[in-house]
Protein backbone atom coordinates (compact mmCIF):
# COMPACT_ATOMS: atom_id res chain seq x y z
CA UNK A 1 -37.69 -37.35 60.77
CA UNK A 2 -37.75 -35.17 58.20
CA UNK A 3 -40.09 -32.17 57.64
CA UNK A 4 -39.56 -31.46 53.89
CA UNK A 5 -40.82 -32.93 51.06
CA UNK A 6 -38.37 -34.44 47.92
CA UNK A 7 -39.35 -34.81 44.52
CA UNK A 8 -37.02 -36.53 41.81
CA UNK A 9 -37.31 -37.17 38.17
CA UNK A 10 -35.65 -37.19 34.94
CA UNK A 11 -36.70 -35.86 31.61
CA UNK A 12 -35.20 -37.46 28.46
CA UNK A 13 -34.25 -34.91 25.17
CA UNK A 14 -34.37 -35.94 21.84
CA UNK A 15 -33.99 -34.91 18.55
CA UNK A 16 -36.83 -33.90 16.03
CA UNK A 17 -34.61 -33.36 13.18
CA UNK A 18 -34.68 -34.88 9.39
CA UNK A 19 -32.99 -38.21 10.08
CA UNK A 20 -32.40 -37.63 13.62
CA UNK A 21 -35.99 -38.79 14.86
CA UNK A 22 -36.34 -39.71 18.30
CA UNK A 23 -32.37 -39.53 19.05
CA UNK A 24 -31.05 -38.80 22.68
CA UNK A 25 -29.89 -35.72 22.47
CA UNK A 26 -29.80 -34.62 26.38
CA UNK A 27 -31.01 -35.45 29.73
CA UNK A 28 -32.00 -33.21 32.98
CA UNK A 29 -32.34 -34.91 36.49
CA UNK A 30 -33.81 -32.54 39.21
CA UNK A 31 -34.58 -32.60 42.71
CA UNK A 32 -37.38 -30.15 44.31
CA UNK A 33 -37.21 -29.78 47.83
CA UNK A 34 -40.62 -28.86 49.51
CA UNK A 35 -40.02 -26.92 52.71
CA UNK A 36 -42.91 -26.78 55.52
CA UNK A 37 -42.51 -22.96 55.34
CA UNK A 38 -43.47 -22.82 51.93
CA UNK A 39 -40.24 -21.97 50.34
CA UNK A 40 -39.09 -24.38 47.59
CA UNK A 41 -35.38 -25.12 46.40
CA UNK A 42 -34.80 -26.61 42.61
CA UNK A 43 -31.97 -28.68 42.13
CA UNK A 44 -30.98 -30.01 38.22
CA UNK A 45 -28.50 -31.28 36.28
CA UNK A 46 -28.62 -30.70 32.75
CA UNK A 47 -26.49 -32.25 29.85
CA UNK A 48 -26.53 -30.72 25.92
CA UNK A 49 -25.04 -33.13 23.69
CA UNK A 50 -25.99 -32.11 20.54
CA UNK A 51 -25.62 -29.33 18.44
CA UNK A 52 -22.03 -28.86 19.53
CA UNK A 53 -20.29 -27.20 21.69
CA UNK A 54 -22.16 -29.77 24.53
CA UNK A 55 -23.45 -28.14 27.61
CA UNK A 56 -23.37 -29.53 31.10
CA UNK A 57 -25.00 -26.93 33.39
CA UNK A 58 -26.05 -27.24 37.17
CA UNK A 59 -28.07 -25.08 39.01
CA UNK A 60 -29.21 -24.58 42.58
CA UNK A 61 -32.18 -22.36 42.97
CA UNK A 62 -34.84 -21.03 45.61
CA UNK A 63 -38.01 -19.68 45.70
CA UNK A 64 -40.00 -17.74 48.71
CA UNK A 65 -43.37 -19.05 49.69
CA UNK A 66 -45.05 -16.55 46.86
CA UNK A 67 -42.87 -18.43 44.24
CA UNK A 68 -40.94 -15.47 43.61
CA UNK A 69 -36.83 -16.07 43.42
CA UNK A 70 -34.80 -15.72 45.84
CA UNK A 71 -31.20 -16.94 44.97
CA UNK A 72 -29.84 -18.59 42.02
CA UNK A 73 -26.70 -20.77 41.79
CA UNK A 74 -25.09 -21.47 37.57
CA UNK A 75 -22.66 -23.39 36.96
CA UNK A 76 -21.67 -23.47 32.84
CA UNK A 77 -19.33 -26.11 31.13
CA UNK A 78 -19.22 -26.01 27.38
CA UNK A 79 -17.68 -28.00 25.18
CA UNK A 80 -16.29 -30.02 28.02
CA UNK A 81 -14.55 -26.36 29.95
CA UNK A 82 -15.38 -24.29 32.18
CA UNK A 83 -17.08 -20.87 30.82
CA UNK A 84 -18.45 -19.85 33.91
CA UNK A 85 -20.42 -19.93 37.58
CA UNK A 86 -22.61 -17.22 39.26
CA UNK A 87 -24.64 -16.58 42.16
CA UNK A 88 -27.82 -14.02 42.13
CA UNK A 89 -29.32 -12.58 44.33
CA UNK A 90 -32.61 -11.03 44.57
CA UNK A 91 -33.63 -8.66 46.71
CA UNK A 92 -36.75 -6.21 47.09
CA UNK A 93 -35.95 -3.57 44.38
CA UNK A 94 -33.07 -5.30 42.58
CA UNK A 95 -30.92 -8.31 41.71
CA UNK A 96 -27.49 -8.82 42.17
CA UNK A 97 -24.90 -11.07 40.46
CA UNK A 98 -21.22 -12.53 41.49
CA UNK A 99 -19.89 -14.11 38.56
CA UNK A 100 -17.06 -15.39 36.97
CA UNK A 101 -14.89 -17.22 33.94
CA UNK A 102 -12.13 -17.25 31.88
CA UNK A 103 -13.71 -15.12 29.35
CA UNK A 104 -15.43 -12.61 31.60
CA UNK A 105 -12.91 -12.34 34.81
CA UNK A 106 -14.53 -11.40 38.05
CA UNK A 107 -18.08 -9.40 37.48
CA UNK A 108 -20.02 -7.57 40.47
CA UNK A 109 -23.51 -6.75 39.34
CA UNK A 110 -26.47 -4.56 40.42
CA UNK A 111 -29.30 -4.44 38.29
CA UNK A 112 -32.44 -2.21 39.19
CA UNK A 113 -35.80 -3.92 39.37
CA UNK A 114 -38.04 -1.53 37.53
CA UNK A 115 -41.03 -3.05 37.43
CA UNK A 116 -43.04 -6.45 37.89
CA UNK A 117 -41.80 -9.59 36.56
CA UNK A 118 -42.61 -12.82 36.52
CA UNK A 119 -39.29 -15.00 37.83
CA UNK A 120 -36.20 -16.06 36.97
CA UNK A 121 -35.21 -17.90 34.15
CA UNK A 122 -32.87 -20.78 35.11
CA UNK A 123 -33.01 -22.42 32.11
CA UNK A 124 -33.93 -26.03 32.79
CA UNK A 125 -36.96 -27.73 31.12
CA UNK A 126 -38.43 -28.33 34.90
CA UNK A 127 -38.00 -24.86 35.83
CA UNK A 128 -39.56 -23.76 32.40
CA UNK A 129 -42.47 -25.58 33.77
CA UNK A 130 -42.89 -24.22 37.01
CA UNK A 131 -42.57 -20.30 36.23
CA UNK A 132 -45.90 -21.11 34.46
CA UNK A 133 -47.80 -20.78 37.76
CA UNK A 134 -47.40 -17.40 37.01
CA UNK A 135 -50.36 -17.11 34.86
CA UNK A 136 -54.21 -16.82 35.92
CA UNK A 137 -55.57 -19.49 34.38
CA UNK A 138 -58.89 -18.53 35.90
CA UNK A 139 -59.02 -16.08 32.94
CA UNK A 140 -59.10 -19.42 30.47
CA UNK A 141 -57.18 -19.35 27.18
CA UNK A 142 -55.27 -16.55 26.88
CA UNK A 143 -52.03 -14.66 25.99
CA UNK A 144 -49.51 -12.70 27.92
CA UNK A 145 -46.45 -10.66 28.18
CA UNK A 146 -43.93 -12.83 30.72
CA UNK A 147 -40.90 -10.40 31.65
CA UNK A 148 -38.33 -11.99 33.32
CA UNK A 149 -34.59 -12.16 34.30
CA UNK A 150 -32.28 -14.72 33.32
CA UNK A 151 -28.77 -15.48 33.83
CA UNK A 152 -28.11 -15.98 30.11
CA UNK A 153 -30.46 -14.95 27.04
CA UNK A 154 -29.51 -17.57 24.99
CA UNK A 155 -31.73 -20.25 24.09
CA UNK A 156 -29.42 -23.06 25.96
CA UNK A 157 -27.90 -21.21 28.55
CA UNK A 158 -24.37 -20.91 26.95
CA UNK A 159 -23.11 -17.61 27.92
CA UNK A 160 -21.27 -16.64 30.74
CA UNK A 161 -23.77 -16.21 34.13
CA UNK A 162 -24.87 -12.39 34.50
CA UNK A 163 -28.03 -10.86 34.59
CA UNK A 164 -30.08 -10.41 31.48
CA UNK A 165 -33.54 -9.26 30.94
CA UNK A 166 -36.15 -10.74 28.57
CA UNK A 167 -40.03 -10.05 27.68
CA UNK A 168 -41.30 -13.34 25.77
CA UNK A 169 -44.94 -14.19 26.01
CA UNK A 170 -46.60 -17.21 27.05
CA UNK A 171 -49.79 -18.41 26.39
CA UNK A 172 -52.60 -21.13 28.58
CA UNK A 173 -53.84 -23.27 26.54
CA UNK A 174 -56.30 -25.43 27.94
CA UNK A 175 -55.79 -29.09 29.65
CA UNK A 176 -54.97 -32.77 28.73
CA UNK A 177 -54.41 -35.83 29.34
CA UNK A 178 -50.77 -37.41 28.59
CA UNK A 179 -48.74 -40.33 28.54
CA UNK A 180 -45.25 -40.38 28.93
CA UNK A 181 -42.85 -42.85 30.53
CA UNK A 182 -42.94 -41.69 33.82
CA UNK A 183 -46.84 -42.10 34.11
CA UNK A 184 -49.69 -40.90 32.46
CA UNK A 185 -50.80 -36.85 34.23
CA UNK A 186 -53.53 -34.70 33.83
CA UNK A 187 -51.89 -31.17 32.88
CA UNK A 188 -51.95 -27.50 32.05
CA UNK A 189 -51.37 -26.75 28.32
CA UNK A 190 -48.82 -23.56 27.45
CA UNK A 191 -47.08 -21.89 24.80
CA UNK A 192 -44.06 -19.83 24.96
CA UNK A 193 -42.92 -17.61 21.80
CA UNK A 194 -41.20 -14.47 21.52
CA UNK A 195 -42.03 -12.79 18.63
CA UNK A 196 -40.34 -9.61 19.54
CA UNK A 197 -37.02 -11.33 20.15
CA UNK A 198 -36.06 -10.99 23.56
CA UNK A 199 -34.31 -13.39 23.43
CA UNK A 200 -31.72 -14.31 20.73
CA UNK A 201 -28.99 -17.62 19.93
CA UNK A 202 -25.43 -16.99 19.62
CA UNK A 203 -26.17 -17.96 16.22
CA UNK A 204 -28.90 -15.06 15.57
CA UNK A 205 -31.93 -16.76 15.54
CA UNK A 206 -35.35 -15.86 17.25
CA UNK A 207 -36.83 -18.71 19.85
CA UNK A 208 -39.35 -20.64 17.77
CA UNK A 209 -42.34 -21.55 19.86
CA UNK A 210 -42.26 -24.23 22.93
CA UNK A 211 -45.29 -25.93 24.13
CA UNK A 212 -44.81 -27.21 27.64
CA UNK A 213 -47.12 -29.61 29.23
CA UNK A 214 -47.40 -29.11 33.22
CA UNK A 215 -49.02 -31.34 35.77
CA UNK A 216 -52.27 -29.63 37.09
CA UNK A 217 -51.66 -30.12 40.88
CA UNK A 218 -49.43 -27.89 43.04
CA UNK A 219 -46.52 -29.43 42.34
CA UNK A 220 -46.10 -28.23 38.66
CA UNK A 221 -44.07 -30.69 37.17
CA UNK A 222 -42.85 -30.35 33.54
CA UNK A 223 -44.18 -33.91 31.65
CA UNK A 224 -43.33 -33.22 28.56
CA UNK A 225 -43.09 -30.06 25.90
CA UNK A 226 -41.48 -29.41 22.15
CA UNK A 227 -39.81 -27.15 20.16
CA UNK A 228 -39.82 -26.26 16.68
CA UNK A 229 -38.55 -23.75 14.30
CA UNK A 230 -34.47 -24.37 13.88
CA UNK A 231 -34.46 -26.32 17.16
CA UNK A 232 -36.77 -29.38 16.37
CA UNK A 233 -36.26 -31.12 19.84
CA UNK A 234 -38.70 -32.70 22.32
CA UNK A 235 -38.81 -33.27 25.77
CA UNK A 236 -40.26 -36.29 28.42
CA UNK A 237 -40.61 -37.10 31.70
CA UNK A 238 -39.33 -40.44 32.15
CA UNK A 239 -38.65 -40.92 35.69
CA UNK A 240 -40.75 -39.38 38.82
CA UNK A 241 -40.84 -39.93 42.07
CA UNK A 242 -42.61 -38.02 44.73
C-alpha cells in the first residue's frame, strides 16, 4: 500500500476580454504528491493558447517539509518548439541552474542567496496558490513584500529557464465562500501586484493585479483567481480530486 497522499485537479482559463467573454483560453492539470515525511512534489501541465505564440510548459517541483524549494524541473515549448528545459537546484546559501535551448546553448548557473525569500516561482496558477502559505495571516489583512526566484520573469513563463529574481507584493485579504465547478470551498482571499515592476512582459508591460482564491485547509489549493489590467483572464477549478 501506499504511504503518500495524491491530489489531482484541473483549472480551466478563460478570456476576460471585449468580445472574448468566458472563452477557453488555457488549461493546467496538476498532481500534488503528499509524502509521510512532509515533503511535497507538484506536478502540472500547463497549455497557453491565446495571445500567440501558445505555451505548453511542464514542470516537476519539490518542496521540504518547511515548504521551502528544493528542486525545480521546466520544460518550455512556444509556439509549438522547443525554447528550452532547466533543472534548479536549491541549496542552503544559493540556487543553481542547468539549462538549455536553441537560443541560449548550454547555461551553468550559481546564483547567491542573499537574503530571505519566500519560494520559487514556477509559474503555474496551482503553485501561485500555494506560495501563499507564506504569509501570517494571524496578522489579518495586510500587505507585504514577497521576494522570490523564478525561472523566468515574464508574466507566462516564456523565456528560456534560468534564474531570475523578483520582489512583487502580495496582500491577505480576508475569507470566502466560493463556487466553482469543482465544488463549492471555504478559502483564503489574496492579492498579488507589483507596483515596482519586478517583474516585466516581453512586451513591456507591468503585472496588473491577480486575486487568487485558496482553499483554507492545509492543502492550499488554488479555486479560482483573475487578472486584470492588459491581461483580462480568469481562472477555475473545475476538476478535484483528493
Amino acid at each position: 500500500m501506499q504511504k503518500h497522499r495524491t491530489i489531482t485537479g484541473k483549472v480551466l482559463y478563460t478570456s476576460r476580454k471585449e468580445g472574448r467573454e468566458g472563452e477557453e483560453r488555457g488549461r493546467e492539470e496538476f498532481t500534488w504528491t503528499h509524502h509521510t515525511d512532509g515533503k511535497r512534489t507538484l506536478r502540472a501541465r500547463c497549455e497557453i493558447d491565446e495571445p500567440a505564440p501558445t505555451v505548453h510548459r511542464d514542470i516537476v517541483y519539490s518542496l521540504d517539509e518547511n515548504d521551502r524549494p528544493m528542486d525545480c524541473f521546466v520544460r518550455l515549448v512556444i509556439g509549438d518548439e522547443f525554447m528550452g528545459s532547466g533543472l534548479f537546484i536549491v541549496n542552503k546559501d544559493t540556487i543553481e541552474c542547468e539549462s538549455y535551448g536553441p537560443s541560449i546553448g548550454r547555461v551553468s548557473q550559481t546564483m547567491v542567496i542573499d537574503g530571505p525569500f519566500d519560494g520559487f516561482g514556477t509559474h503555474p496558477i496551482v503553485a501561485d496558490a500555494y506560495i501563499t502559505r507564506k504569509m501570517d495571516r494571524s496578522k489579518g489583512p495586510h500587505k507585504r513584500k514577497f521576494p522570490c526566484f523564478l525561472p523566468s520573469p515574464d508574466h507566462r513563463g516564456a523565456t528560456p529557464p534560468l534564474i531570475a529574481k523578483s520582489e512583487i507584493n502580495l496582500a491577505y485579504v480576508g475569507e470566502e465562500t466560493v463556487t466553482v465547478p469543482a465544488g463549492t470551498f471555504d478559502c483564503y482571499k489574496y492579492e498579488f501586484s507589483d507596483e515596482d515592476a519586478s517583474m516585466i512582459s516581453i512586451s513591456g508591460h507591468a503585472h496588473p493585479a491577480y486575486q487568487v482564491w485558496v482553499t483554507a485547509d492545509d492543502d492550499s489549493i488554488f479555486v479560482q483567481g483573475g487578472v486584470g489590467g492588459y491581461m483580462q483572464t480568469w481562472y477555475e477549478l473545475v476538476e478535484l480530486k483528493r
